[in-house]
Each structure stands twice: as structure tokens, then as C-alpha cells.
C-alpha atoms as a PDB file:
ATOM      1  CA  UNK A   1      -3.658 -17.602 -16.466  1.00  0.00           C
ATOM      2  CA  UNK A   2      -2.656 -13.939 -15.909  1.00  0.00           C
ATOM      3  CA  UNK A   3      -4.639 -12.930 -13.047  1.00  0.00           C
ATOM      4  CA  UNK A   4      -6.133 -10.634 -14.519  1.00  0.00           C
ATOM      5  CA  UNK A   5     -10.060 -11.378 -14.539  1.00  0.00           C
ATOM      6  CA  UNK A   6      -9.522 -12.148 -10.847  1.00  0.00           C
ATOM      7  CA  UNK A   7      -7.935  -8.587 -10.165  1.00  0.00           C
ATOM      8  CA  UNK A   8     -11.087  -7.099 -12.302  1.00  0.00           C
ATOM      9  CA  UNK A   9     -13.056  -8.371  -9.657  1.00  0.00           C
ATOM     10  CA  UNK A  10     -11.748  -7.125  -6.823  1.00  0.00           C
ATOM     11  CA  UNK A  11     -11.689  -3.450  -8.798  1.00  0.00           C
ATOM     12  CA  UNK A  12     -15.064  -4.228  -9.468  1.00  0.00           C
ATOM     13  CA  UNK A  13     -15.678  -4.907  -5.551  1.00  0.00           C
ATOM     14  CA  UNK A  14     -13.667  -1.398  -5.011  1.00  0.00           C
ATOM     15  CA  UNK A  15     -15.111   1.920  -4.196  1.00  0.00           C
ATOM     16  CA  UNK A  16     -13.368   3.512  -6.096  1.00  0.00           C
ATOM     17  CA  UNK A  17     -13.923   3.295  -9.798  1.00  0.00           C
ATOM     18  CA  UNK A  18     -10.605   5.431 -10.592  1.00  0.00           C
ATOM     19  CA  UNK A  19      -8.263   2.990  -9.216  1.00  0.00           C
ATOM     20  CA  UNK A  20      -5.900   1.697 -12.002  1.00  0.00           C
ATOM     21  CA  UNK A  21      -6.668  -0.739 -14.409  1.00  0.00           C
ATOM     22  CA  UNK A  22      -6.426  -4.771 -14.069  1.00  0.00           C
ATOM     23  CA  UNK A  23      -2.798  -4.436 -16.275  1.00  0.00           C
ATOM     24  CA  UNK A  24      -1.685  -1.456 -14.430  1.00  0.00           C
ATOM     25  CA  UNK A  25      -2.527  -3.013 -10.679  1.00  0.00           C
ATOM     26  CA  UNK A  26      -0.369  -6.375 -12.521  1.00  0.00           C
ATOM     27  CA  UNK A  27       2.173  -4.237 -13.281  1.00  0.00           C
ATOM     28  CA  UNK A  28       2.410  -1.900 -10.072  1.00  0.00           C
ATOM     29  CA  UNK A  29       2.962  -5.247  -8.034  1.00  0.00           C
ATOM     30  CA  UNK A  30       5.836  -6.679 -10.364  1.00  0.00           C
ATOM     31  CA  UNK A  31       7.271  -3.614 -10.648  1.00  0.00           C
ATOM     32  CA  UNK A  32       7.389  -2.600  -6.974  1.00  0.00           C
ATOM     33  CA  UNK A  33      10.197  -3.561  -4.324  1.00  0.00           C
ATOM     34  CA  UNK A  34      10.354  -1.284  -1.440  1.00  0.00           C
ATOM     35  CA  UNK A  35       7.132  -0.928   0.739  1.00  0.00           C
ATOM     36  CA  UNK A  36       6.735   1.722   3.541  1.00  0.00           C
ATOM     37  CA  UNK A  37       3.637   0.280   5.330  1.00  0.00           C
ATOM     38  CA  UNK A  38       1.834   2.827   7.800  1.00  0.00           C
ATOM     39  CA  UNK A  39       0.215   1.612  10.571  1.00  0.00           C
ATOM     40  CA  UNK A  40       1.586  -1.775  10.574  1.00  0.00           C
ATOM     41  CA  UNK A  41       0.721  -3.991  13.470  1.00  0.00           C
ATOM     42  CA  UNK A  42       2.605  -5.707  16.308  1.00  0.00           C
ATOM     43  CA  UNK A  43      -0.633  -8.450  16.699  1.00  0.00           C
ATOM     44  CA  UNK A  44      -0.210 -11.017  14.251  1.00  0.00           C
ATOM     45  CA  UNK A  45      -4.225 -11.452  13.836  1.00  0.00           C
ATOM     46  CA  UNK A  46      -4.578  -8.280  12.533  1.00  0.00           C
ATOM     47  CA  UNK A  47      -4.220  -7.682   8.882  1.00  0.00           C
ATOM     48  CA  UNK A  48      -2.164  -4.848   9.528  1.00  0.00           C
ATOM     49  CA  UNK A  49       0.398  -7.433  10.378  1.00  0.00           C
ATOM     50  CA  UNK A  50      -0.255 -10.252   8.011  1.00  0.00           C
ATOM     51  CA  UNK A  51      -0.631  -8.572   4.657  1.00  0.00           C
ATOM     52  CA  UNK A  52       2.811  -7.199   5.395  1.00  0.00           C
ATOM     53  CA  UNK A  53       4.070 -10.362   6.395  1.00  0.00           C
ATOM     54  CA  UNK A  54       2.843 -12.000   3.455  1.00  0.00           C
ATOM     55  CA  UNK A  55       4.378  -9.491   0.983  1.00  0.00           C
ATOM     56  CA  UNK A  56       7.475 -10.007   2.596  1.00  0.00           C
ATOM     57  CA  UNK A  57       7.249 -13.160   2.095  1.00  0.00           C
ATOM     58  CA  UNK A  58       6.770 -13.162  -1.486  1.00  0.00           C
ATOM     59  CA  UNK A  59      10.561 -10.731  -1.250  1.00  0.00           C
ATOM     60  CA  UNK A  60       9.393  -7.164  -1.156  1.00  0.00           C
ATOM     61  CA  UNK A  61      11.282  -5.311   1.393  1.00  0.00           C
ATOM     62  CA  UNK A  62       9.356  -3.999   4.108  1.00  0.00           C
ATOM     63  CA  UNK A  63       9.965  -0.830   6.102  1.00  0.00           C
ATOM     64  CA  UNK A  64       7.584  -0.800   9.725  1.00  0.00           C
ATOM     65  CA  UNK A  65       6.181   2.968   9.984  1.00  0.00           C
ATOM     66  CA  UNK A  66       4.223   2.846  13.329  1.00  0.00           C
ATOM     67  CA  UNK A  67       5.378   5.209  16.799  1.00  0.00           C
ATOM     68  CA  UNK A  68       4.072   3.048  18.956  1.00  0.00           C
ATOM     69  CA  UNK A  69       6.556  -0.548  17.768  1.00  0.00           C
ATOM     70  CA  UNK A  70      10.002  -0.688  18.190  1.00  0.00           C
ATOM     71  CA  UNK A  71      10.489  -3.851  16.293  1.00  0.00           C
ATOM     72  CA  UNK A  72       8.236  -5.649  14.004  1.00  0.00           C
ATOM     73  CA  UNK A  73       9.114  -8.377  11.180  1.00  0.00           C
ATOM     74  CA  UNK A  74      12.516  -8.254  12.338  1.00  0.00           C
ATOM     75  CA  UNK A  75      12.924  -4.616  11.379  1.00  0.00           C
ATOM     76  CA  UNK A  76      13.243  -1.232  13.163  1.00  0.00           C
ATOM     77  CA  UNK A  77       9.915   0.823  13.115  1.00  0.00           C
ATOM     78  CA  UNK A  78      10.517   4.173  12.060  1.00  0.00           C
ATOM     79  CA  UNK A  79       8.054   6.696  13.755  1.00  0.00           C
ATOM     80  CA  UNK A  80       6.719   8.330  10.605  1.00  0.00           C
ATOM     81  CA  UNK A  81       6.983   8.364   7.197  1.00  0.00           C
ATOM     82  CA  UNK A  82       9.138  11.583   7.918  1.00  0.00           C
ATOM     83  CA  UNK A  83      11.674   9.085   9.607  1.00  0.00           C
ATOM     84  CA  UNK A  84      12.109   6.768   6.165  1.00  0.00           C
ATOM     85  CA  UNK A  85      14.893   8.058   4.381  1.00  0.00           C
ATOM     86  CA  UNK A  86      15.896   5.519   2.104  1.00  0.00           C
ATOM     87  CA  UNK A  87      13.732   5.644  -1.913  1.00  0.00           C
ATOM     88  CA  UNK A  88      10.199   3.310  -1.141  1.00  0.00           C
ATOM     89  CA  UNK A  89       8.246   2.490  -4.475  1.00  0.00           C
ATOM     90  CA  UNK A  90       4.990   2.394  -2.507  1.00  0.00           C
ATOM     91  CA  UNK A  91       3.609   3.172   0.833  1.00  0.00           C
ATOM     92  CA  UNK A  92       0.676   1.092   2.277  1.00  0.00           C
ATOM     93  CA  UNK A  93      -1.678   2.522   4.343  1.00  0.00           C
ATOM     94  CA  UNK A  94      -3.268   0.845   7.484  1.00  0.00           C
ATOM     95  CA  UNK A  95      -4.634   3.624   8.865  1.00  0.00           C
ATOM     96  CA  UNK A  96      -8.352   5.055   9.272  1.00  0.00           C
ATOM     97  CA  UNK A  97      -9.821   7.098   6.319  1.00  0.00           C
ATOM     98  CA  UNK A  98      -9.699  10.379   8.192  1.00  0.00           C
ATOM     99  CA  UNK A  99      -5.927   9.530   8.911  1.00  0.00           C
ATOM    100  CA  UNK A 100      -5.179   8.412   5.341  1.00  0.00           C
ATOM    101  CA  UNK A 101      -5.246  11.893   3.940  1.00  0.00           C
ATOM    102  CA  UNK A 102      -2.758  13.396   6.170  1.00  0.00           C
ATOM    103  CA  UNK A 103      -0.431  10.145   5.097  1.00  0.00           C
ATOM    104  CA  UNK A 104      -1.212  10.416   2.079  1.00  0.00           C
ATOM    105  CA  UNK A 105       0.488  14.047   1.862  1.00  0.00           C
ATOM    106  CA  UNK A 106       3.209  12.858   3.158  1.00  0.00           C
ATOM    107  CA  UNK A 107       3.655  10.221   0.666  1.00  0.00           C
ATOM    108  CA  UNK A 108       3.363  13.076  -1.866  1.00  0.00           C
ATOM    109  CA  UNK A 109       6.614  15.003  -0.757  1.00  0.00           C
ATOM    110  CA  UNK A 110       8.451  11.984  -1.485  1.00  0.00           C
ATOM    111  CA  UNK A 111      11.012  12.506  -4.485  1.00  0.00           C
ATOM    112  CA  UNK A 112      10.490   9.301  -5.791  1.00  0.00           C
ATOM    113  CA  UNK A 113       6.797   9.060  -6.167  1.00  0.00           C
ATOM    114  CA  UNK A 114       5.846   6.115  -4.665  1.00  0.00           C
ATOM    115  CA  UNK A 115       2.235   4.666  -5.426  1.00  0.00           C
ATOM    116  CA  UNK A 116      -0.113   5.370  -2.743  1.00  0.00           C
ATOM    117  CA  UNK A 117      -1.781   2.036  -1.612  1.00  0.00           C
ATOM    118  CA  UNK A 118      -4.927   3.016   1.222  1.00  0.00           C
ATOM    119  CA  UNK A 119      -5.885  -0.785   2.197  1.00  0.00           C
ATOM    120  CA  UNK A 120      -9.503  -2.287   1.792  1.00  0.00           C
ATOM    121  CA  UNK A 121     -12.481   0.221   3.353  1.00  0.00           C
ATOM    122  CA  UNK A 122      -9.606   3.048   3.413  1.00  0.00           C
ATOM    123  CA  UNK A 123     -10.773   6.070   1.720  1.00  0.00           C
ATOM    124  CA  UNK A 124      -9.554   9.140   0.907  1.00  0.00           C
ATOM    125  CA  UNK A 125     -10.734  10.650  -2.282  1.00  0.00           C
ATOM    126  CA  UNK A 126     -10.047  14.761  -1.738  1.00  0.00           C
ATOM    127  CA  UNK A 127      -6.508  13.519  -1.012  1.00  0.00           C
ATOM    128  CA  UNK A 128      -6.102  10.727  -4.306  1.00  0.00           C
ATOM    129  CA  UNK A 129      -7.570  13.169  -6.684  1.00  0.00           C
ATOM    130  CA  UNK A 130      -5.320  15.652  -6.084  1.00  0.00           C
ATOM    131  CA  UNK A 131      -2.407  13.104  -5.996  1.00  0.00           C
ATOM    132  CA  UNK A 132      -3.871  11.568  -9.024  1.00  0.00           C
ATOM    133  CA  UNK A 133      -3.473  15.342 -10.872  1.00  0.00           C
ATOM    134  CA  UNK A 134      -0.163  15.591  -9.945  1.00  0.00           C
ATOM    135  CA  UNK A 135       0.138  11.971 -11.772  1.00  0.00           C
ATOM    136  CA  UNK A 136       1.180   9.784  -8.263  1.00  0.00           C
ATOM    137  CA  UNK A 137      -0.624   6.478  -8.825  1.00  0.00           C
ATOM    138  CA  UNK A 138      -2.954   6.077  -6.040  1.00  0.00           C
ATOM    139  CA  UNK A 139      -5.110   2.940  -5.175  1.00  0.00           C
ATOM    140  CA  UNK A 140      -7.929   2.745  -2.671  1.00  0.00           C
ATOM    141  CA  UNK A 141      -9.963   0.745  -1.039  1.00  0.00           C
ATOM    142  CA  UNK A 142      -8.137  -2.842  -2.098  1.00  0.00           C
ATOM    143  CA  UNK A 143      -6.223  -5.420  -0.175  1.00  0.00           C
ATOM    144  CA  UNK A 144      -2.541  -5.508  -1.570  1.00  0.00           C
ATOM    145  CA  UNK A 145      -2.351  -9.181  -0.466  1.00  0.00           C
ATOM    146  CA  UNK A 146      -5.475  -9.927  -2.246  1.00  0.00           C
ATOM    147  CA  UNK A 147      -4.183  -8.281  -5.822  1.00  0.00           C
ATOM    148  CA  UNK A 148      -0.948  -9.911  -5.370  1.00  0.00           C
ATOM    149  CA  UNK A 149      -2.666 -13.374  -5.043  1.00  0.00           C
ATOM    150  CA  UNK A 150      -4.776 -13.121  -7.702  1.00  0.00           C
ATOM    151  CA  UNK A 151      -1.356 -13.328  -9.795  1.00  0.00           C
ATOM    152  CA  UNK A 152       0.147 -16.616 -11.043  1.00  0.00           C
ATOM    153  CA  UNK A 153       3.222 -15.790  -8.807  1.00  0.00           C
ATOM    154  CA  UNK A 154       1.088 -14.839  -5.743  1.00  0.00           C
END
């Protein structure tokens, strides 16, 4: 089993019908190793903190973006997105939809073109069209922890 019917359903439970494909979503979480994740939480009950926690669990490296931690899965918070220097192959949004877009920019200065992840009921559509023109790969509206489960390795 490849996961892939169950990842169809969650697209299918999406918003956003120009998400990537079933293969593609497959192939964006084997692919990727690095994850910026804005907005991550210091309170283990939210899923702010546990979807991160999960993912580095399953060995992709995390890096905490939130001004308001200093510490959080044994790592340093950076303040921004601004403040992450090293290369991140995605960056995972837990912020509101009117936030997202701003974040979203931000994600789109980046030199190595991350994929743009905006969690479950996080929306930003003006923003992920135009990042989709300029050909970043942006999902919305879908649980990362969700996709990755559906997956024989999750």
C-alpha cells in the first residue's frame, strides 16, 4: 500500500483544489529534510507543537520560528523566518490566514525555494497563486502530519 488513496482523500477534504497531486504530496514528504515551522508552539496540546514534534520524530530536522519561545524541541527559536539562515526545503505555517500571506512572502525570497506548507484551515490563495506562477510548490489547507501518515513509512 502506497498511501496514496488515503492522501487523495485528504486533497479531496482540502480547500484548495490546486494543491499538488496525491504522487507529488508522496514525493514532497520523501524528498524533504529541513523544516522551518512558523508559529510553532511552546504548549504541547496544541498542534502547533505536536505536528512538529511528530515530524521530528519521523527525522526531519526542525528549525522553531516563533518571537515569543526561546527554546522549543530542544532547539533555539529563531524570531523570524528572516533569522533562519541555513537552506530549509519547506516552511510550515501555523499561523492565521491573514498572517500566512505575509509568511508566505517571506518564504518566497528564499534562494532555495522551499515548498510552502499553510497547515489545515490556513488559507492564503492571493499569496499561493502568485507563488504558484513563479513555480514555488505551495500546499494549503492540509495537516503535514496527516499526509505523512497516510504513507507506509508514516
Amino acid at each position: 500500500m502506497d498511501g496514496l488513496h488515503e492522501i487523495q482523500a485528504l486533497l479531496d477534504e482540502s480547500g484548495d483544489r490546486d494543491n499538488p497531486t496525491a504522487e507529488e504530496m508522496k514525493g514532497i514528504m520523501e524528498s524533504v529534510r529541513t523544516i522551518a515551522v512558523v508559529g510553532i508552539s511552546g504548549n504541547p496540546e496544541k498542534h502547533a507543537r505536536r505536528v512538529p514534534a511528530y515530524l521530528a520524530s519521523r527525522g526531519y530536522e526542525i528549525i522553531p520560528v516563533n518571537p515569543f519561545l526561546d527554546e522549543v524541541l530542544g532547539k533555539v527559536a529563531k524570531d523570524s523566518l528572516k533569522e533562519v539562515t541555513e537552506p530549509v526545503d519547506m516552511v510550515l505555517v501555523f499561523r492565521p490566514s491573514e498572517e500566512a500571506a505575509q509568511v508566505a512572502e517571506l518564504a518566497m525570497t528564499r534562494d532555495e525555494h522551499p515548498v510552502i506548507w499553510l497547515q489545515k484551515e490556513i488559507r492564503a490563495d492571493q499569496m499561493a497563486a502568485i507563488a504558484r506562477g513563479l513555480g514555488f510548490t505551495v500546499v494549503q489547507d492540509l495537516c503535514a502530519y496527516e499526509v505523512h501518515k497516510a504513507l507506509p513509512a508514516g
